[in-house]
N, C-alpha and C. Protein backbone atom coordinates (compact mmCIF):
# COMPACT_ATOMS: atom_id res chain seq x y z
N UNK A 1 -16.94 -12.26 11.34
CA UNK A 1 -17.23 -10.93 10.84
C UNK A 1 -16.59 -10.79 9.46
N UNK A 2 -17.62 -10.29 8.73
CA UNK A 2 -17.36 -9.84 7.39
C UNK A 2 -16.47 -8.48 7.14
N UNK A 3 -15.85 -8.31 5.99
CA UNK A 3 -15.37 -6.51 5.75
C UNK A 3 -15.67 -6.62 4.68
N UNK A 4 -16.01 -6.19 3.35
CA UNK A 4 -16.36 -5.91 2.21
C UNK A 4 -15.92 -4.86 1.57
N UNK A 5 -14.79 -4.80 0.94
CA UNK A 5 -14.69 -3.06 0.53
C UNK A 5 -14.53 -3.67 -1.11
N UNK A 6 -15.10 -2.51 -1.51
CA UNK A 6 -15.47 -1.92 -3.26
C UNK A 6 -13.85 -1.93 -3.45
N UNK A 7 -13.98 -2.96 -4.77
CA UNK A 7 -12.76 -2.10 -5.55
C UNK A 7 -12.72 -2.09 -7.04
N UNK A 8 -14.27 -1.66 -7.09
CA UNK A 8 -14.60 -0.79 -8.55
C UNK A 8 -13.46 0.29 -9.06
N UNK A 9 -13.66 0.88 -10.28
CA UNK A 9 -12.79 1.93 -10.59
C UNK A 9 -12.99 2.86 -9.67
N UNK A 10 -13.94 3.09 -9.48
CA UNK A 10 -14.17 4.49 -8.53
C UNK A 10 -13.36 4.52 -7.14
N UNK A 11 -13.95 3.54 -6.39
CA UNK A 11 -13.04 3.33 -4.94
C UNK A 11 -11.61 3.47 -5.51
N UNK A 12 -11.15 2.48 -6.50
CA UNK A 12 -9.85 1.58 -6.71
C UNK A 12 -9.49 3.30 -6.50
N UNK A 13 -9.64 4.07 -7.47
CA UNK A 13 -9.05 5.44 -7.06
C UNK A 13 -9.06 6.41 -6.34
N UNK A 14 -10.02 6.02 -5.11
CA UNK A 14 -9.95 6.84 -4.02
C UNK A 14 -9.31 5.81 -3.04
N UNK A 15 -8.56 4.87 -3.44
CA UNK A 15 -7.48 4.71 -2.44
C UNK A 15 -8.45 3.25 -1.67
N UNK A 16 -8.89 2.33 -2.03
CA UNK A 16 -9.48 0.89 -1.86
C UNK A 16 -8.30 0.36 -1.52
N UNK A 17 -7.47 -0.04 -2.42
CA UNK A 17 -5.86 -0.58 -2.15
C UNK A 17 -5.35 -0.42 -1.23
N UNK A 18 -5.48 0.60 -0.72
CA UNK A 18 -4.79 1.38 0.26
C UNK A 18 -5.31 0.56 1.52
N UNK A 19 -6.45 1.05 1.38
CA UNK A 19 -7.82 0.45 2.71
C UNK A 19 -7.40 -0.94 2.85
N UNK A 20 -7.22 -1.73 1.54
CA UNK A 20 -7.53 -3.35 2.64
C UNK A 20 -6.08 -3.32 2.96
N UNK A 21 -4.60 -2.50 2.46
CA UNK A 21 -3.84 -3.17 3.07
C UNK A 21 -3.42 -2.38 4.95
N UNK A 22 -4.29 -0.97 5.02
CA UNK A 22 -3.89 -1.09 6.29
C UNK A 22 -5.07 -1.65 7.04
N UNK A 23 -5.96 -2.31 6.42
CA UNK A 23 -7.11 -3.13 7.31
C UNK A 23 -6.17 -4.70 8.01
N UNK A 24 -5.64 -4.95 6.81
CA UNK A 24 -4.52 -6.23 6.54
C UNK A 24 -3.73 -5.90 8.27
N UNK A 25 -2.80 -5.14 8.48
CA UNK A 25 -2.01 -4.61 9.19
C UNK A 25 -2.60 -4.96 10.47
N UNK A 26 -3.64 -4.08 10.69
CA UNK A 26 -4.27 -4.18 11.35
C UNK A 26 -5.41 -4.69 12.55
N UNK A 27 -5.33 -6.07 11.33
CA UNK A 27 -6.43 -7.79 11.34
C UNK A 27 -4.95 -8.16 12.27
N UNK A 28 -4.10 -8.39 11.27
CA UNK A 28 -2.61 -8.93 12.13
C UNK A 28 -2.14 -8.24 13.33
N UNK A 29 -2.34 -6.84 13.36
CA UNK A 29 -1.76 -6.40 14.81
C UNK A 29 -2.67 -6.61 15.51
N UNK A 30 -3.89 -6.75 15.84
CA UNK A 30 -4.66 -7.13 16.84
C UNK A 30 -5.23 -9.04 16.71
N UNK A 31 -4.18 -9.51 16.32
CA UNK A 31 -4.51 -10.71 16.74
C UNK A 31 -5.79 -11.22 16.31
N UNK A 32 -6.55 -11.33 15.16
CA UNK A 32 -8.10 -11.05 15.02
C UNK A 32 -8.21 -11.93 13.68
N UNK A 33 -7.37 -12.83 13.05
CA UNK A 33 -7.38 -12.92 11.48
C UNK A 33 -8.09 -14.21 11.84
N UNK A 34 -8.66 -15.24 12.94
CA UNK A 34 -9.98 -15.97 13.22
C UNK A 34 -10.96 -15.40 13.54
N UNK A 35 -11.07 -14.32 13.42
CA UNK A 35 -12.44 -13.10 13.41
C UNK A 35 -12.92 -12.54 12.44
N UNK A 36 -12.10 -11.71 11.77
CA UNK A 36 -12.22 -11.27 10.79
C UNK A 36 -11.93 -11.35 9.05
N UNK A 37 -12.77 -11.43 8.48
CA UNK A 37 -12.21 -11.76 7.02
C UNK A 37 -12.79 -10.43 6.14
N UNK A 38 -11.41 -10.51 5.35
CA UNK A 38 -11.88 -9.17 4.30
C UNK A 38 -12.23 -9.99 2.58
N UNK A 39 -13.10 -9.39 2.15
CA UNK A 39 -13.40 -9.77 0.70
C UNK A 39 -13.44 -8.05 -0.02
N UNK A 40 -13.49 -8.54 -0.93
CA UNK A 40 -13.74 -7.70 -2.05
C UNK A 40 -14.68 -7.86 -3.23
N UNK A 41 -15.52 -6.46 -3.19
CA UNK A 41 -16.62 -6.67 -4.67
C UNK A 41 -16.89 -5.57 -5.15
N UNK A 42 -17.12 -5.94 -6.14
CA UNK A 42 -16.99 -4.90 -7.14
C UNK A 42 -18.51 -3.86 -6.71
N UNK A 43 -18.56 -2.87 -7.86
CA UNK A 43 -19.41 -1.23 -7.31
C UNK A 43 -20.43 -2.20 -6.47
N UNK A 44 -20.82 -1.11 -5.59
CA UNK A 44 -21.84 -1.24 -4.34
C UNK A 44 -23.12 -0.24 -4.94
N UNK A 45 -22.64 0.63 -5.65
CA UNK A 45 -23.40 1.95 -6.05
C UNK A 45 -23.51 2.93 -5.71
N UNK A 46 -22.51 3.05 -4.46
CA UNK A 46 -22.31 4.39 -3.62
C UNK A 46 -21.01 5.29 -4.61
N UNK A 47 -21.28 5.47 -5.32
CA UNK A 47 -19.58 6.01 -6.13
C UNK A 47 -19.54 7.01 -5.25
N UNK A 48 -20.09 8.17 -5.24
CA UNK A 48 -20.33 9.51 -4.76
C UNK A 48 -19.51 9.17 -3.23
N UNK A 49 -19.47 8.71 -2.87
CA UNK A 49 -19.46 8.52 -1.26
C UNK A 49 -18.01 8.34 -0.94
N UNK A 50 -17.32 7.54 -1.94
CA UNK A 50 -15.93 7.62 -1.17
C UNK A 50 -15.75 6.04 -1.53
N UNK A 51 -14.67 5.07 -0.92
CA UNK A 51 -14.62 3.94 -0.78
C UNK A 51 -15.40 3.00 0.17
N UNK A 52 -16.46 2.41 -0.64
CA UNK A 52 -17.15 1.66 0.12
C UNK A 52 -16.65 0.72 0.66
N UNK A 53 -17.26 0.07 1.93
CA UNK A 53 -16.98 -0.83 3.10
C UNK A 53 -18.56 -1.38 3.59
N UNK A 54 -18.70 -2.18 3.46
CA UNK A 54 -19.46 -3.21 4.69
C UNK A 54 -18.98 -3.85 5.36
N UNK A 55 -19.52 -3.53 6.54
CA UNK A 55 -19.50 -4.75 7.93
C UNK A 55 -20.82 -4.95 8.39
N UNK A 56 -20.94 -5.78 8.61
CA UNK A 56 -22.13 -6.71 8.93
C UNK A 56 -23.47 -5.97 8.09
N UNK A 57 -23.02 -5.88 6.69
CA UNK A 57 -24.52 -5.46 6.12
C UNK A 57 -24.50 -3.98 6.26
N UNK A 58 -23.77 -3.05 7.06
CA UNK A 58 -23.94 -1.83 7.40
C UNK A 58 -22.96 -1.05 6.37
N UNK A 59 -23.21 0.08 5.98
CA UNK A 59 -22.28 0.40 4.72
C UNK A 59 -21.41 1.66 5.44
N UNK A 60 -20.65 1.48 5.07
CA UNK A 60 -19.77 2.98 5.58
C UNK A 60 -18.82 3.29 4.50
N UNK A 61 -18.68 4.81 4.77
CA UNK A 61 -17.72 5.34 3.55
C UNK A 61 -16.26 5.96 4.15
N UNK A 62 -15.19 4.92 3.36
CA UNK A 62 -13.86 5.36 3.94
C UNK A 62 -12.98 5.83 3.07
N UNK A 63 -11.99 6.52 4.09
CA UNK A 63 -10.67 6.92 2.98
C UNK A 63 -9.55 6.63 3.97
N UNK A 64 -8.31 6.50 2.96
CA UNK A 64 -7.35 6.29 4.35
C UNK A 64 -7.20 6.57 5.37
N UNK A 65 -7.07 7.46 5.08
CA UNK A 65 -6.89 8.52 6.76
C UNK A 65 -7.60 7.94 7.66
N UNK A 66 -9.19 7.28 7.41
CA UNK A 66 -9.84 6.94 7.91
C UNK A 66 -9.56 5.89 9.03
N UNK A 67 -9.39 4.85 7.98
CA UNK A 67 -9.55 3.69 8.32
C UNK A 67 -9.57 3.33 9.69
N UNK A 68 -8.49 3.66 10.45
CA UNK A 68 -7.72 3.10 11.44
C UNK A 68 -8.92 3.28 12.45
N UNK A 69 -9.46 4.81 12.64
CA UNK A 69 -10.00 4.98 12.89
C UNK A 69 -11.19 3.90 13.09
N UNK A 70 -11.84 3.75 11.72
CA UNK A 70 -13.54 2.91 11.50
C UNK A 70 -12.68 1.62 12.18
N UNK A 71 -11.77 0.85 12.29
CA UNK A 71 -11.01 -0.51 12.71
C UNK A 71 -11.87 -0.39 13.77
N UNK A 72 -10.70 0.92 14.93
CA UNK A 72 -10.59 0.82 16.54
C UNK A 72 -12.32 1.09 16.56
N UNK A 73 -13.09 2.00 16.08
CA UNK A 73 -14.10 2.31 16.59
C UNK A 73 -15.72 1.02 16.17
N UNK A 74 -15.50 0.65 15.01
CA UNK A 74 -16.51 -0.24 14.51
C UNK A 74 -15.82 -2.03 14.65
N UNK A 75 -14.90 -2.19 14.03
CA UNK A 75 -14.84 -3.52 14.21
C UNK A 75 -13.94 -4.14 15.77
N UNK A 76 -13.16 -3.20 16.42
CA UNK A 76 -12.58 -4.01 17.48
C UNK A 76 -14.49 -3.62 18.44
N UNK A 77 -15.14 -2.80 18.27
CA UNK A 77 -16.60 -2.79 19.55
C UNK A 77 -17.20 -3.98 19.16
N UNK A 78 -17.00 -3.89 18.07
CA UNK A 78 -18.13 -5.52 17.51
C UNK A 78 -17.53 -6.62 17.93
N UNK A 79 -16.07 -6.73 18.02
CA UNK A 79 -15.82 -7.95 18.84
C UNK A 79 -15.81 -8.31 20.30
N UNK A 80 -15.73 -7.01 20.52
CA UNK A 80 -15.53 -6.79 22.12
C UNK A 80 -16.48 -7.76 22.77
């Protein structure tokens, strides 16, 4: 499994940085870093939206607060 998050200017300042490192945290607390890999690329074209993210091709828009959240709910079901 892929993660993809934007770290164009736009994301970079709605907090991208932020995102991969509690994604980081997170890959490591659940035991998952032969599952999951995070990359990074530049604008997606969603500026408006927040910090972009793909997983598997599917786009979602995050912010910190978020994250933990999109983890438990999108990527630990996909491995399940």
């Amino acid at each position: 499994m892929v993660i993809t998050i934007c770290i164009g200017s736009s994301c970079h300042l709605k907090g991208s940085r932020e995102i991969i490192q509690i994604l980081e945290r997170l890959i490591s607390l659940h035991n998952v870093k032969d599952k999951v890999e995070l990359s990074g690329s530049f604008c997606m074209g969603e500026c408006t939206k927040g910090v972009c993210v793909k997983l598997d091709g599917e786009l979602f828009s995050l912010q910190p607060a978020t994250t933990e959240k999109f983890f438990n709910e999108e990527v630990l079901r996909r491995l399940a």
